[in-house]
PDB file of N, CA and C in Angstrom:
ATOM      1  N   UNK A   1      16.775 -97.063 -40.226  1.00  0.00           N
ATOM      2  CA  UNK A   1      17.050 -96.833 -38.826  1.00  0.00           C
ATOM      3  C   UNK A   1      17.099 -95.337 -38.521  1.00  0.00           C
ATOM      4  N   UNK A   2      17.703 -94.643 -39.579  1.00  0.00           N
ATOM      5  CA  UNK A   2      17.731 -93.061 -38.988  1.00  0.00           C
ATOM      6  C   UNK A   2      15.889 -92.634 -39.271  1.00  0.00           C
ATOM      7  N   UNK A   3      15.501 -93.121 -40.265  1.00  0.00           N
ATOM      8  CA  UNK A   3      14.286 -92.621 -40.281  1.00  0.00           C
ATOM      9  C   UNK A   3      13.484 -92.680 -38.899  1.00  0.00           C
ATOM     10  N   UNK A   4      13.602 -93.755 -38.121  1.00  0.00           N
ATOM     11  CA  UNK A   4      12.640 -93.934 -36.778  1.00  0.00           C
ATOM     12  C   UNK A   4      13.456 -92.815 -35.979  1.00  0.00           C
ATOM     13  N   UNK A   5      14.782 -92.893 -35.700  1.00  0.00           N
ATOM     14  CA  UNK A   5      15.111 -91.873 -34.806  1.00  0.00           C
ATOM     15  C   UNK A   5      14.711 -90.207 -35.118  1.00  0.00           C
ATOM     16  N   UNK A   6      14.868 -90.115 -36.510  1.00  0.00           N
ATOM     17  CA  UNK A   6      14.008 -88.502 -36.727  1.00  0.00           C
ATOM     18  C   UNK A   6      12.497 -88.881 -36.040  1.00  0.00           C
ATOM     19  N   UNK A   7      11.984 -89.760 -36.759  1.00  0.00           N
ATOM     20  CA  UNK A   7      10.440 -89.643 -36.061  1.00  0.00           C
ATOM     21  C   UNK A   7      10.343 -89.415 -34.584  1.00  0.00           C
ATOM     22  N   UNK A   8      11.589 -89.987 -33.980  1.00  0.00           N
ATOM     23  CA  UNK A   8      11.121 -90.014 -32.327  1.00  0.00           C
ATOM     24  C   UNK A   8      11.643 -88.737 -31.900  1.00  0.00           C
ATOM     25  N   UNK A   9      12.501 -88.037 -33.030  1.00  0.00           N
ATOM     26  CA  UNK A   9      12.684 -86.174 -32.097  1.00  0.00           C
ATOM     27  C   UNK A   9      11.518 -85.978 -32.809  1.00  0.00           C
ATOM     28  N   UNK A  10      10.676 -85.768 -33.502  1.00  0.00           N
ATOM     29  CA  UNK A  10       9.868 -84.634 -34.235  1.00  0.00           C
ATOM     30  C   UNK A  10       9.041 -84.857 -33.214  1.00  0.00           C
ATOM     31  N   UNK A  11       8.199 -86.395 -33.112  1.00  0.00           N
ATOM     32  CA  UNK A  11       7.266 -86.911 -31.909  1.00  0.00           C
ATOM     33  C   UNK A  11       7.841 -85.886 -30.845  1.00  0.00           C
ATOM     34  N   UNK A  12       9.035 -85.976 -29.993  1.00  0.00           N
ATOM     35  CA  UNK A  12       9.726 -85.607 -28.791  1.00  0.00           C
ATOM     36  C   UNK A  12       9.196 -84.203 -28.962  1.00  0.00           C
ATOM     37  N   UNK A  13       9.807 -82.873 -30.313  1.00  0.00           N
ATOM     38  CA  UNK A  13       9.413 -81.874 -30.368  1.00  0.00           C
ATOM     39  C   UNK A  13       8.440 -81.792 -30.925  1.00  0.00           C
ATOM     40  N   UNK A  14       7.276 -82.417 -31.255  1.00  0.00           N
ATOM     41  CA  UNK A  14       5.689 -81.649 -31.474  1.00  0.00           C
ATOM     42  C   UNK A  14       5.306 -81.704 -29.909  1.00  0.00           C
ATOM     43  N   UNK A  15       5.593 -82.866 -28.886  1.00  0.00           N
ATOM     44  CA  UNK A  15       4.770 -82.783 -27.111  1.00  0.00           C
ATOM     45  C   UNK A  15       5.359 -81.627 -26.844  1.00  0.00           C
ATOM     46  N   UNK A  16       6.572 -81.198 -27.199  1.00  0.00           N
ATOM     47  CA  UNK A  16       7.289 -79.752 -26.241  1.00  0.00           C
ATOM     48  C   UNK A  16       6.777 -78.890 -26.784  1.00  0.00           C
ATOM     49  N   UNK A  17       6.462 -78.352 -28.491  1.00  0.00           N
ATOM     50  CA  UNK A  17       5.040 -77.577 -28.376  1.00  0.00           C
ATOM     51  C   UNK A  17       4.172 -76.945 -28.108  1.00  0.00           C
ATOM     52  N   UNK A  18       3.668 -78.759 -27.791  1.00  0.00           N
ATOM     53  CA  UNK A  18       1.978 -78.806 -27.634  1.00  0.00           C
ATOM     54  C   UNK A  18       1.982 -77.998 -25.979  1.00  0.00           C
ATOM     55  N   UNK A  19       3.281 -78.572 -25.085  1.00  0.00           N
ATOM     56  CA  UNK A  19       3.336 -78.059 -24.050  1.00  0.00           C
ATOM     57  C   UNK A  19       3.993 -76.595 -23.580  1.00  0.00           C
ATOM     58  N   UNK A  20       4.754 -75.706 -24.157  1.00  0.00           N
ATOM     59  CA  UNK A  20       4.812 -74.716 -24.409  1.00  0.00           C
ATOM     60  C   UNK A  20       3.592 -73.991 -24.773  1.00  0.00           C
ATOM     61  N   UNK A  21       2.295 -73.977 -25.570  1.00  0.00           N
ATOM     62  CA  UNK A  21       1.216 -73.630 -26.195  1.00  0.00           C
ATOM     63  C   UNK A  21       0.785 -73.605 -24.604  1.00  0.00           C
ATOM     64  N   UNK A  22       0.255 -74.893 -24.105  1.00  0.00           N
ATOM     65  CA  UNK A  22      -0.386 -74.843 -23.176  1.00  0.00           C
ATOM     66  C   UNK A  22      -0.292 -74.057 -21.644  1.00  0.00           C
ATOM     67  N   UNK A  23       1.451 -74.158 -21.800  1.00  0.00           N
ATOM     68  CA  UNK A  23       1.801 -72.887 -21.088  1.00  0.00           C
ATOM     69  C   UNK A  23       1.994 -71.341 -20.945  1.00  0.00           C
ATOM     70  N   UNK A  24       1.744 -71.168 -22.189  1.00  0.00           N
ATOM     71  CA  UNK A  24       1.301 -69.681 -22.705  1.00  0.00           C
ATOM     72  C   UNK A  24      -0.089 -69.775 -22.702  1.00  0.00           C
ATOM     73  N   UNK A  25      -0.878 -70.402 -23.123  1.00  0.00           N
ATOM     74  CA  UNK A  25      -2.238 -69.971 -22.798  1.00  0.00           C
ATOM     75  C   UNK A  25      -2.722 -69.848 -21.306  1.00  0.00           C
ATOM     76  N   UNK A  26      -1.945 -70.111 -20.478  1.00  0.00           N
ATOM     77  CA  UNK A  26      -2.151 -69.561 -18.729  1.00  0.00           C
ATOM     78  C   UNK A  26      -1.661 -68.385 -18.448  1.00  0.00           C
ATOM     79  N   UNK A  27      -2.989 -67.729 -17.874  1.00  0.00           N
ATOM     80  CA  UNK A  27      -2.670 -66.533 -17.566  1.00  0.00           C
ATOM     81  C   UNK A  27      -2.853 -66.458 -15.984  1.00  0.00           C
ATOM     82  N   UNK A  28      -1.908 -65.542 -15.473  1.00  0.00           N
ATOM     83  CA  UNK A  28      -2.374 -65.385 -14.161  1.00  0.00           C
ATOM     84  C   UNK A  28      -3.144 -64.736 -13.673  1.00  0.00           C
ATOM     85  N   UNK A  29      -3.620 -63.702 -14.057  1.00  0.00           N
ATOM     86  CA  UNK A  29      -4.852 -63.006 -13.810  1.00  0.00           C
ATOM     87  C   UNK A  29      -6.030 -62.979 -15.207  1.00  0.00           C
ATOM     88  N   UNK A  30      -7.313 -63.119 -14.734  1.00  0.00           N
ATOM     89  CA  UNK A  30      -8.427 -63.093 -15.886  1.00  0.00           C
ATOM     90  C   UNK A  30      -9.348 -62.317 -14.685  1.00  0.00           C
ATOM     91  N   UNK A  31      -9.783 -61.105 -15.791  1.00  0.00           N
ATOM     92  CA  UNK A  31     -10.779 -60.033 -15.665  1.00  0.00           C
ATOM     93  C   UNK A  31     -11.752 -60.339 -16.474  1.00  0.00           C
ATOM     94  N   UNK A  32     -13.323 -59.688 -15.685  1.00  0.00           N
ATOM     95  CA  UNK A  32     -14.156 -58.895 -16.134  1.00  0.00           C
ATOM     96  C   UNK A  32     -14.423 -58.077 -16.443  1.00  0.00           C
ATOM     97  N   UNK A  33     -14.679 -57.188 -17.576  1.00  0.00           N
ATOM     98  CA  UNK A  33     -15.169 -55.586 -17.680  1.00  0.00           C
ATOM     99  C   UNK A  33     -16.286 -55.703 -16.797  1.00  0.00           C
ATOM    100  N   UNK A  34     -15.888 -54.146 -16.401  1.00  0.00           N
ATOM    101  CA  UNK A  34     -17.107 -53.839 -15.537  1.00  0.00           C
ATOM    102  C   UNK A  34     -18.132 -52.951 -16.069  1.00  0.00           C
ATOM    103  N   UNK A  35     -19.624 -52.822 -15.756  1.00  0.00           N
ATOM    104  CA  UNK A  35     -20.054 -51.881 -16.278  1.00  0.00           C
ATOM    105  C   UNK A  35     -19.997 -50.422 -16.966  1.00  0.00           C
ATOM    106  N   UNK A  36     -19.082 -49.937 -15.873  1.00  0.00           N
ATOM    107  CA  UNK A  36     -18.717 -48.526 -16.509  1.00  0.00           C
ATOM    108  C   UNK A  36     -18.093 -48.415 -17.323  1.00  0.00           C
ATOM    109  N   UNK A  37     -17.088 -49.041 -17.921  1.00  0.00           N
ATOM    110  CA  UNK A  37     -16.267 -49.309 -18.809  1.00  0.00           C
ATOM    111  C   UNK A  37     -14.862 -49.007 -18.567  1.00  0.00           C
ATOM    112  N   UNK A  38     -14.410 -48.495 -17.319  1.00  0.00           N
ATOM    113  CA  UNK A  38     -13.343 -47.978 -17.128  1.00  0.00           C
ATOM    114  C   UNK A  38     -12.616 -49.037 -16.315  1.00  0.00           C
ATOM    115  N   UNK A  39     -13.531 -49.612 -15.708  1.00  0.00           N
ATOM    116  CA  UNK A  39     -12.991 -50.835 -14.709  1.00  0.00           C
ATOM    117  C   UNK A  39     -12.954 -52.642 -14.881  1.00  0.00           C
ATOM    118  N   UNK A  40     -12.342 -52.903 -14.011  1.00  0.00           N
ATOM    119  CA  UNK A  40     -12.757 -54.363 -14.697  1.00  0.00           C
ATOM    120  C   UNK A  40     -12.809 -55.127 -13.072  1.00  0.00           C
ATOM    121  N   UNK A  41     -13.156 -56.397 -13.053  1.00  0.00           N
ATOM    122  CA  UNK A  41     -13.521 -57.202 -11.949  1.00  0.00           C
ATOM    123  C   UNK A  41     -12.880 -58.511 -12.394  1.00  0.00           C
ATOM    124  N   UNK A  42     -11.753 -58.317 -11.064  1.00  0.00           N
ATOM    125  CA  UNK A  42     -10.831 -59.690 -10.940  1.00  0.00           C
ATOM    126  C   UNK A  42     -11.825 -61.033 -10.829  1.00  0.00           C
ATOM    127  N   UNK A  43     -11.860 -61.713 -11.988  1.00  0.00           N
ATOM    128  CA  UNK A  43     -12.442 -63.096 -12.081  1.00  0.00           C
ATOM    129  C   UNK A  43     -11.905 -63.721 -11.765  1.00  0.00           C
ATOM    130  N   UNK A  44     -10.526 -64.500 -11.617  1.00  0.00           N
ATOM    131  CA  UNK A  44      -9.793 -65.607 -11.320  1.00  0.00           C
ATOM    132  C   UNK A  44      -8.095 -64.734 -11.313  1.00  0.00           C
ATOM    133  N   UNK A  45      -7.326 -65.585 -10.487  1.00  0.00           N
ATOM    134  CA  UNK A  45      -5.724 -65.073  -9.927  1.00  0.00           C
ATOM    135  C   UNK A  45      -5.617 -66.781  -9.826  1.00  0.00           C
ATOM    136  N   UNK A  46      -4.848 -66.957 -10.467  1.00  0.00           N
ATOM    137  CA  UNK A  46      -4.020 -68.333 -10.732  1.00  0.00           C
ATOM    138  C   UNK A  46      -3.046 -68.657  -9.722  1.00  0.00           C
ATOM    139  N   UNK A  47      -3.161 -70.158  -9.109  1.00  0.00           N
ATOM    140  CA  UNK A  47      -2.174 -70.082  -7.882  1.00  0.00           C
ATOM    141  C   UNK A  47      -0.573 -69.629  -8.486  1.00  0.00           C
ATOM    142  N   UNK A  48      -0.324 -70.256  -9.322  1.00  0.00           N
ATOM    143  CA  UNK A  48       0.948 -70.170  -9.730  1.00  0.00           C
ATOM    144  C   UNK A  48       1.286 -68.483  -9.952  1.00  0.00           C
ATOM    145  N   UNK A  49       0.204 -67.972 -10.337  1.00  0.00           N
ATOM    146  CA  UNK A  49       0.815 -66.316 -10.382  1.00  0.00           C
ATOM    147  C   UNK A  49       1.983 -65.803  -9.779  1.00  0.00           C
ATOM    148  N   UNK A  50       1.674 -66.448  -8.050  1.00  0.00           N
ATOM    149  CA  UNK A  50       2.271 -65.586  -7.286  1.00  0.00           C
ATOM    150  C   UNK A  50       1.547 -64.460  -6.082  1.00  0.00           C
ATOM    151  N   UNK A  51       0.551 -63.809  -6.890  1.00  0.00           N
ATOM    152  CA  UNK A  51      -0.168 -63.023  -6.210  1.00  0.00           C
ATOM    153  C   UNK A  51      -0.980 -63.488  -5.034  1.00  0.00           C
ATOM    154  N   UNK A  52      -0.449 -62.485  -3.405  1.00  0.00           N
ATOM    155  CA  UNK A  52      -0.874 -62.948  -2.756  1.00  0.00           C
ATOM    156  C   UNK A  52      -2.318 -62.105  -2.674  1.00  0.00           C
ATOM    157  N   UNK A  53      -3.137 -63.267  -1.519  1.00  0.00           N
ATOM    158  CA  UNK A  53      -4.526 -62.508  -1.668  1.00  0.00           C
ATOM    159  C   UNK A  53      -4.771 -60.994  -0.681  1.00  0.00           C
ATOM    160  N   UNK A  54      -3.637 -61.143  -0.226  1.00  0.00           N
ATOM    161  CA  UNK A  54      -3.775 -59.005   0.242  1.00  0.00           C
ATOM    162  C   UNK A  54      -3.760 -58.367  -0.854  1.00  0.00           C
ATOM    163  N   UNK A  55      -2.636 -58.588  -1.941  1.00  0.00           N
ATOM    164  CA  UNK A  55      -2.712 -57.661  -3.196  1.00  0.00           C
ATOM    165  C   UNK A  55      -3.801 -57.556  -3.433  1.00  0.00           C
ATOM    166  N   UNK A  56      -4.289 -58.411  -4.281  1.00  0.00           N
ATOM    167  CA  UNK A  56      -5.262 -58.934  -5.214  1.00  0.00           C
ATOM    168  C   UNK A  56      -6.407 -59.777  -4.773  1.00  0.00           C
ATOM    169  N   UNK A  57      -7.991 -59.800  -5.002  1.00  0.00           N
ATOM    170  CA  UNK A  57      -8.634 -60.774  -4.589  1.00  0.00           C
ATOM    171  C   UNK A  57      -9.504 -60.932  -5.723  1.00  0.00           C
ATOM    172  N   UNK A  58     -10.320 -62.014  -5.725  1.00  0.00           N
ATOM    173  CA  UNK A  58     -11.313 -61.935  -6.679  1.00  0.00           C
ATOM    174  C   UNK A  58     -12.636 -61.452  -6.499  1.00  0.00           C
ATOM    175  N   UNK A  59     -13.048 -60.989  -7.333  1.00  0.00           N
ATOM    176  CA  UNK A  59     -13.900 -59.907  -7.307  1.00  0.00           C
ATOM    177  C   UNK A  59     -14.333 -58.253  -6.901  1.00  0.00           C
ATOM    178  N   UNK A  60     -12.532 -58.462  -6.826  1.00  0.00           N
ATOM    179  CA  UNK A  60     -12.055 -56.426  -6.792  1.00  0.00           C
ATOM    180  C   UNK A  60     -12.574 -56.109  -7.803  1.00  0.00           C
ATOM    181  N   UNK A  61     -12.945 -55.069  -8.132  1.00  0.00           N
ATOM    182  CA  UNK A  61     -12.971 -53.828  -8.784  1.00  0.00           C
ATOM    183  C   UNK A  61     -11.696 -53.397  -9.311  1.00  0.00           C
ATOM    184  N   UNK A  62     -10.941 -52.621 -10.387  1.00  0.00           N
ATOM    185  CA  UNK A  62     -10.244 -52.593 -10.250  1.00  0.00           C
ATOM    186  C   UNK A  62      -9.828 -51.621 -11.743  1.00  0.00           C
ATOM    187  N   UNK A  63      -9.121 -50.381 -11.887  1.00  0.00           N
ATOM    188  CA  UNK A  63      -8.840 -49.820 -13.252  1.00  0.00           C
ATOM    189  C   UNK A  63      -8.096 -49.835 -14.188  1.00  0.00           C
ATOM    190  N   UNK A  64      -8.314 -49.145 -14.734  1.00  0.00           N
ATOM    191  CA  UNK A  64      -6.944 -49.492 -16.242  1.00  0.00           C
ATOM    192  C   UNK A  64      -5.584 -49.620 -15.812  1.00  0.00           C
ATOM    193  N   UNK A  65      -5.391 -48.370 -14.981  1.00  0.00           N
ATOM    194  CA  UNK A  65      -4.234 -48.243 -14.786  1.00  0.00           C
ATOM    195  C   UNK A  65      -3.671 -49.378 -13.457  1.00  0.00           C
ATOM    196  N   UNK A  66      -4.454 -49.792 -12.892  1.00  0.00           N
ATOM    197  CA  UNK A  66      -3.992 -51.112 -12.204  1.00  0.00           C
ATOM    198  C   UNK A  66      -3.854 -52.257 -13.190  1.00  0.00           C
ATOM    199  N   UNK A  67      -4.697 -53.127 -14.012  1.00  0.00           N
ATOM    200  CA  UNK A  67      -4.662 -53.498 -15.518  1.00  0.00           C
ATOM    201  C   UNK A  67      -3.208 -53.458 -16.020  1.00  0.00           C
ATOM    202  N   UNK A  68      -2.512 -51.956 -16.306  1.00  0.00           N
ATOM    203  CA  UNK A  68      -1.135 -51.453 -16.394  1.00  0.00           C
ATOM    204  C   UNK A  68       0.074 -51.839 -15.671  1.00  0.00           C
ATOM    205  N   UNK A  69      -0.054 -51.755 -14.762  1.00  0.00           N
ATOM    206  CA  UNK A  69       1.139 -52.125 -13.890  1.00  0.00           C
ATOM    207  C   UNK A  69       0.584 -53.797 -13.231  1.00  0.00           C
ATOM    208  N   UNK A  70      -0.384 -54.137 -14.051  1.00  0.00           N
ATOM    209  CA  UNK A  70       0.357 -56.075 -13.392  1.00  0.00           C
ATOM    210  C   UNK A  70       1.001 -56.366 -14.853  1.00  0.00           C
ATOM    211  N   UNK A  71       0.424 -55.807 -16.012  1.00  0.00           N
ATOM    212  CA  UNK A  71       1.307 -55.873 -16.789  1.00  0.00           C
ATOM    213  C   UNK A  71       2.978 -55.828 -17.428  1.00  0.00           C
ATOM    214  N   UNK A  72       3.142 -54.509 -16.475  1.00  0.00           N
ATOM    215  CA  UNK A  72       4.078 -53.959 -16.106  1.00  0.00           C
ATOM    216  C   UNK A  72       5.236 -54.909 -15.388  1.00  0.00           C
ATOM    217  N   UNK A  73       4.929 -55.677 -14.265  1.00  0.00           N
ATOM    218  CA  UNK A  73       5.350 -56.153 -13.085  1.00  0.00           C
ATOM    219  C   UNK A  73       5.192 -57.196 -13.845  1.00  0.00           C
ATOM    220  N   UNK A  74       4.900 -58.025 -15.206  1.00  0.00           N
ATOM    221  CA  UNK A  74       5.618 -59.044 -15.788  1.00  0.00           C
ATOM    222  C   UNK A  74       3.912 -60.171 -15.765  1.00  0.00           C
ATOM    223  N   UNK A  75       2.858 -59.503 -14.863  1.00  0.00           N
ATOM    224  CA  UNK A  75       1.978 -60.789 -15.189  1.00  0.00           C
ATOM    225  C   UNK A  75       0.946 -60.654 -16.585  1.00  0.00           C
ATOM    226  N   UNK A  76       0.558 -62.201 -16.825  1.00  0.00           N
ATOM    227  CA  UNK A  76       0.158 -62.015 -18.007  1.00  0.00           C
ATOM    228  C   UNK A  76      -1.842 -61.940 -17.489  1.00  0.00           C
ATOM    229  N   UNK A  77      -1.758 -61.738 -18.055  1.00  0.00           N
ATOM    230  CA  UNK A  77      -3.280 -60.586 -18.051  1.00  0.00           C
ATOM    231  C   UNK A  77      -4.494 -61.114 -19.120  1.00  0.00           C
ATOM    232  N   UNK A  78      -5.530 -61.630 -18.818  1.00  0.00           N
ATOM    233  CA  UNK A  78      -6.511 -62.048 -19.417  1.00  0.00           C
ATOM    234  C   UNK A  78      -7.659 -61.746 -19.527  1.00  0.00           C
ATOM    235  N   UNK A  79      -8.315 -60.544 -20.189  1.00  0.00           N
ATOM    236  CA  UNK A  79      -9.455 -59.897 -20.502  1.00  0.00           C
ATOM    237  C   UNK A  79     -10.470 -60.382 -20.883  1.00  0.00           C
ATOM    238  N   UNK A  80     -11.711 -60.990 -20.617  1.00  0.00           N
ATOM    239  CA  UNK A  80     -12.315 -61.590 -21.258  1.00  0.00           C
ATOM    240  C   UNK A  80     -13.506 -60.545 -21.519  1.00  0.00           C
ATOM    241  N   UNK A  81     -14.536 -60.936 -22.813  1.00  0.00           N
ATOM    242  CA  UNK A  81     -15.603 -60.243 -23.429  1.00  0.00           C
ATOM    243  C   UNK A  81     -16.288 -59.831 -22.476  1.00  0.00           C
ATOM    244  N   UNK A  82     -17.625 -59.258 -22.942  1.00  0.00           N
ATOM    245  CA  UNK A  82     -18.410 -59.417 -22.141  1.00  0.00           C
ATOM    246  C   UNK A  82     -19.318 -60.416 -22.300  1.00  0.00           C
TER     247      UNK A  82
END
């Protein structure tokens, strides 16, 4: 009998996890590098971010040091290749 009840927390804590994982892999902002290399181009702003679309839009332009301070200001930030 105790054996099933361990199984049903481990079951319980591998979904909290799996769902934690899945909530760290959301980011609220995902960039493009931009050609020059100094800049990057807002690809996607996640509703949940927060960010309204006066701040931020997609397909700004946008530099390191902006990059910096959403970092800064707590959002998580997603760079992708080229």
């Amino acid at each position: 009998m105790q054996n099933t009840n361990r199984d049903t927390k481990m079951k319980t804590f591998s979904a909290f996890m799996a769902e934690s994982q899945d909530i760290n892999e959301a980011h609220d902002v995902e960039l493009k590098p931009h050609e020059n290399g100094t800049h990057y181009i807002v690809h996607k702003i996640h509703p949940s971010s927060g960010i309204e679309s006066d701040q931020l839009k997609k397909g700004e332009k946008i530099s390191d040091s902006h990059v910096d301070d959403l970092h800064d200001m707590g959002y998580s930030v997603k760079i992708h290749k080229k």
